[in-house]
Protein backbone atom coordinates (compact mmCIF):
# COMPACT_ATOMS: atom_id res chain seq x y z
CA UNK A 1 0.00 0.00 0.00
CA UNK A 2 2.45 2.94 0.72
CA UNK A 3 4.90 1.37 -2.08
CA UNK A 4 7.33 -1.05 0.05
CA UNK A 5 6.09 -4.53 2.04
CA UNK A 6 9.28 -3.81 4.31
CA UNK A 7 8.26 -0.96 5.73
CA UNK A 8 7.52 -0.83 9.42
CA UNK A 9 5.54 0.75 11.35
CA UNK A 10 3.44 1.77 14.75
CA UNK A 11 0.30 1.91 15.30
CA UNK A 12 -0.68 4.58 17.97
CA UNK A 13 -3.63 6.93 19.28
CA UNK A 14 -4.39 8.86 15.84
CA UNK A 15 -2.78 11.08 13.51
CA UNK A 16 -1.20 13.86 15.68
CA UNK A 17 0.87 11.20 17.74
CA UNK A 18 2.14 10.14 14.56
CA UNK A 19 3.34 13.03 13.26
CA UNK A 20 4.94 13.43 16.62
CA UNK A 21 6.73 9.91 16.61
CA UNK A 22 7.92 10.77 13.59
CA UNK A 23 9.53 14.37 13.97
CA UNK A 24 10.64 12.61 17.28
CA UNK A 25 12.48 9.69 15.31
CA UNK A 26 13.67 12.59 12.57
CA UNK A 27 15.14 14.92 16.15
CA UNK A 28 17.21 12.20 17.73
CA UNK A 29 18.43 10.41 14.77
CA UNK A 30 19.75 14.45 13.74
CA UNK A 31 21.22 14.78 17.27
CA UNK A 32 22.91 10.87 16.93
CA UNK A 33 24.48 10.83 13.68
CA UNK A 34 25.03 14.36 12.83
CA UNK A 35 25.59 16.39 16.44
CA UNK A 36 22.30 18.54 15.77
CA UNK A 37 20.72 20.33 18.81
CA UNK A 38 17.92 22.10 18.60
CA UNK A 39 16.82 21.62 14.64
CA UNK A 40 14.30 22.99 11.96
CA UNK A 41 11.69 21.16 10.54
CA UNK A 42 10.21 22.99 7.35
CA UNK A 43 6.31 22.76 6.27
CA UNK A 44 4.32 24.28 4.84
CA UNK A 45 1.78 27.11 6.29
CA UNK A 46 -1.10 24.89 5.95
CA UNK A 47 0.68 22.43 8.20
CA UNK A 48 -1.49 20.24 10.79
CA UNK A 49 -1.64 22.06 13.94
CA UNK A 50 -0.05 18.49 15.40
CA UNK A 51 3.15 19.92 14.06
CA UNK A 52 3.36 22.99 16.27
CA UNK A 53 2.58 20.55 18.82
CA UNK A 54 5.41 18.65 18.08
CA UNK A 55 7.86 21.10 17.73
CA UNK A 56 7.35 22.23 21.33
CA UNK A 57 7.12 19.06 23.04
CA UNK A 58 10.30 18.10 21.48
CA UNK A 59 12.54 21.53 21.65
CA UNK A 60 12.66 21.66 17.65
CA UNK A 61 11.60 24.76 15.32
CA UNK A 62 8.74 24.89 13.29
CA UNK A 63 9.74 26.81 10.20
CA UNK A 64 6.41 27.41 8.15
CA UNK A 65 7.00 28.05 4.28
CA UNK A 66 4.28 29.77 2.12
CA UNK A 67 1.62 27.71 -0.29
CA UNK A 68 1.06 28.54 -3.45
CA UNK A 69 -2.36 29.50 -5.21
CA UNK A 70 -2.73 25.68 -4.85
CA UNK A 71 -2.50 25.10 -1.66
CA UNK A 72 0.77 23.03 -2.15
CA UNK A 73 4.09 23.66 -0.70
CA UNK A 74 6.13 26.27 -2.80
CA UNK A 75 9.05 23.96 -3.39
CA UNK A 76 11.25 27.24 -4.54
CA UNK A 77 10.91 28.58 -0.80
CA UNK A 78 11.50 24.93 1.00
CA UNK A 79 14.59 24.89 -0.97
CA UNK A 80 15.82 28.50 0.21
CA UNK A 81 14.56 27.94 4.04
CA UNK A 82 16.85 24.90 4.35
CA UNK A 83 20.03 25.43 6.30
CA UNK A 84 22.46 23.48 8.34
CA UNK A 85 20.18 23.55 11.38
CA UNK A 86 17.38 21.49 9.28
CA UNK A 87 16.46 18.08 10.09
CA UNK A 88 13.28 17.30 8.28
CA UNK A 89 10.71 18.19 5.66
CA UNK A 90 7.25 17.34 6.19
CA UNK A 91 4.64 17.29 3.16
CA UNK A 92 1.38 16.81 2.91
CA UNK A 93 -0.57 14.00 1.19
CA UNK A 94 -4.42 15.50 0.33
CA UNK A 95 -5.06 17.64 2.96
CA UNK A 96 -7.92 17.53 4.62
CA UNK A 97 -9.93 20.18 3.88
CA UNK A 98 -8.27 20.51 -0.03
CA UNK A 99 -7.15 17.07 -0.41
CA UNK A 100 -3.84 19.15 -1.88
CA UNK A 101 -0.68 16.87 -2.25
CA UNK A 102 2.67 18.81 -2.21
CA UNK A 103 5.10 18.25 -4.86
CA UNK A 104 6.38 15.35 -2.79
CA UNK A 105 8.47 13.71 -6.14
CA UNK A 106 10.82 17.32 -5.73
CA UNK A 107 10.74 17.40 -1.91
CA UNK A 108 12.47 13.95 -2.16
CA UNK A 109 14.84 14.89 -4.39
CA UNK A 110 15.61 17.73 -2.11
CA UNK A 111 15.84 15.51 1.32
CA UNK A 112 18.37 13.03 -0.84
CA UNK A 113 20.24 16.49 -1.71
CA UNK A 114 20.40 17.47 1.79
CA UNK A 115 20.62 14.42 3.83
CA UNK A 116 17.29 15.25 5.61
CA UNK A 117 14.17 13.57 7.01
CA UNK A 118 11.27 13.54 4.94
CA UNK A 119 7.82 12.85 6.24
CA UNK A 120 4.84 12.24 4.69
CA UNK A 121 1.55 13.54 6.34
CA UNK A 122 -0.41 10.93 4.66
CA UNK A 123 -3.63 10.92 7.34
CA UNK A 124 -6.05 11.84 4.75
CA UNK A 125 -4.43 10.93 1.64
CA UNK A 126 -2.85 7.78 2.55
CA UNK A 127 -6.12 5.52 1.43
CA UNK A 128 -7.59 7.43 -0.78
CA UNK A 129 -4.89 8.40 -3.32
CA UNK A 130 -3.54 4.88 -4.12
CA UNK A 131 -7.32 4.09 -5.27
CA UNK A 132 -7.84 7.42 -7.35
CA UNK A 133 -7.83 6.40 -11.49
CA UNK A 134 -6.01 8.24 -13.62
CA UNK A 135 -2.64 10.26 -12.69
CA UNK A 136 -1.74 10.66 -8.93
CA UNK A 137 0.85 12.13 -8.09
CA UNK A 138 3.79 9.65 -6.40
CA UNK A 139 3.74 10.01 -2.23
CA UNK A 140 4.95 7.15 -0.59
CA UNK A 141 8.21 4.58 -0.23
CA UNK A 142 8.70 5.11 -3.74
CA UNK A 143 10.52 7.99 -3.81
CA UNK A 144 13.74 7.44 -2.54
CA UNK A 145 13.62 10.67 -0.21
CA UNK A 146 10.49 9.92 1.73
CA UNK A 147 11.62 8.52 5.33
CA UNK A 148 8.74 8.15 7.02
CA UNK A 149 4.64 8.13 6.40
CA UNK A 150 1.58 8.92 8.38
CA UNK A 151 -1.73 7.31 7.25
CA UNK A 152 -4.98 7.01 9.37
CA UNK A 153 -6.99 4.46 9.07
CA UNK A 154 -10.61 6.21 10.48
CA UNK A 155 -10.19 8.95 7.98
CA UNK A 156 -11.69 6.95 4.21
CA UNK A 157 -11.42 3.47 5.58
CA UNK A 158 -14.06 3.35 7.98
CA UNK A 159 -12.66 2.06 10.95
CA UNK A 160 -14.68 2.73 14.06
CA UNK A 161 -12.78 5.00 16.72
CA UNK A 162 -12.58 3.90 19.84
CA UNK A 163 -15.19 4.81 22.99
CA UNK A 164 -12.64 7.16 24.24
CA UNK A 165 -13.14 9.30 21.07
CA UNK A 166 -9.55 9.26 20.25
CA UNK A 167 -8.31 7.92 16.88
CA UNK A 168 -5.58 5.79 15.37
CA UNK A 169 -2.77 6.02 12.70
CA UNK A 170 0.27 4.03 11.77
CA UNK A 171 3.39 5.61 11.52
CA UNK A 172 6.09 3.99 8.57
CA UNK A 173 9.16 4.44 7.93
CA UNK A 174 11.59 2.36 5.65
CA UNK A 175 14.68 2.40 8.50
CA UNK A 176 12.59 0.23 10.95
CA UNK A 177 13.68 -0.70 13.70
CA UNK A 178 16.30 2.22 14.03
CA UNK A 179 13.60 4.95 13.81
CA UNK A 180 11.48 2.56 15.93
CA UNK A 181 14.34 2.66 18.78
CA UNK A 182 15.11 6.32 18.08
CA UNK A 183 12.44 6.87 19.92
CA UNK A 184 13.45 6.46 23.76
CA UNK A 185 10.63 3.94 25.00
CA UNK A 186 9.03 2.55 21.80
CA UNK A 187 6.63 0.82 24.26
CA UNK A 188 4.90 3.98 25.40
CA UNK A 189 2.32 6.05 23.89
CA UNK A 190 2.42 9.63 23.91
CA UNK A 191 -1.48 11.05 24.63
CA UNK A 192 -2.31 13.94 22.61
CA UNK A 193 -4.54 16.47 24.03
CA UNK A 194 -6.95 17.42 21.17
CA UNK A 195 -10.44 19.04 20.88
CA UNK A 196 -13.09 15.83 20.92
CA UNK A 197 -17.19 15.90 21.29
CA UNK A 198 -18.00 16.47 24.97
């Protein structure tokens, strides 16, 4: 489904602890292999509020790029806000409220250039482009630059959420068990506080 069988994955509370795991997996691999404190993680403005979230529960900084008049990541100013601070990219596949797909084919060619994380915010798109006829474009483990991807399951697939309203979504990545164990207790969950029906 998102383009390689060996992928692995978690499966956690929904969507925004994904994108956490994720940016938490992209922040200590940085710090481990290349001695980065403190990094950048570039979006774009019509980011998931999950991502500001991140950023302060994990001591990063949220650099938001502008969209252009398609609602898609202007690849020209990802390419200029990268520096030697940045440790990830994060795209979107179909937003929500658009169902707008970044130009995730050049932002992989850009996190290969740069030797940076690239994550695919896949919650909404994740099972619904791979079923769309006619040209879509590429998102997932395909492109050589994509490191990790978010899909959720209750968004087009119909899965029931739980009784305690919360959600759940599977975060991928290709490196397995290395950006499973970046994370410092892969057992626990992390418990998003998010607006939910009273």
């Amino acid at each position: 489904l998102l383009g390689r069988p060996e992928a692995h994955g978690r499966l956690v509370s929904g969507g925004s602890e994904a994108n956490v795991v994720a940016l938490w997996a992209a922040r200590n691999r940085a710090r481990d292999e290349k001695g980065i404190e403190r990094g950048r993680v570039i979006c774009g403005a019509n980011a998931h509020v999950s991502y500001d979230k991140a950023a302060d529960l994990l001591g990063i900084a949220l650099v938001k790029i502008p969209v252009t008049e398609s609602y898609v990541m202007d690849i020209d100013a990802a390419r200029a806000a990268v520096d030697d601070k940045t440790i990830a990219l994060v795209a979107l596949a179909g937003s929500t409220d658009l169902g707008a797909v970044d130009p995730i084919a050049d932002l992989s060619d850009l996190a290969e250039e740069r030797g940076l994380h690239l994550h695919v915010d896949a919650a909404f798109g994740g099972f619904v482009l791979p079923f769309l006829s006619g040209p879509v474009p590429s998102f997932d483990f395909q492109l050589p630059g994509v490191s990790s991807i978010t899909v959720d399951p209750h968004k087009d697939r119909h899965t029931a959420r739980p009784i305690d309203a919360q959600d759940c979504a599977w975060m991928a990545t290709l490196r397995g068990e290395a950006d499973i164990e970046a994370t410092p207790n892969p057992l626990s969950l992390i418990h998003i506080s998010e607006p939910t029906r009273p």
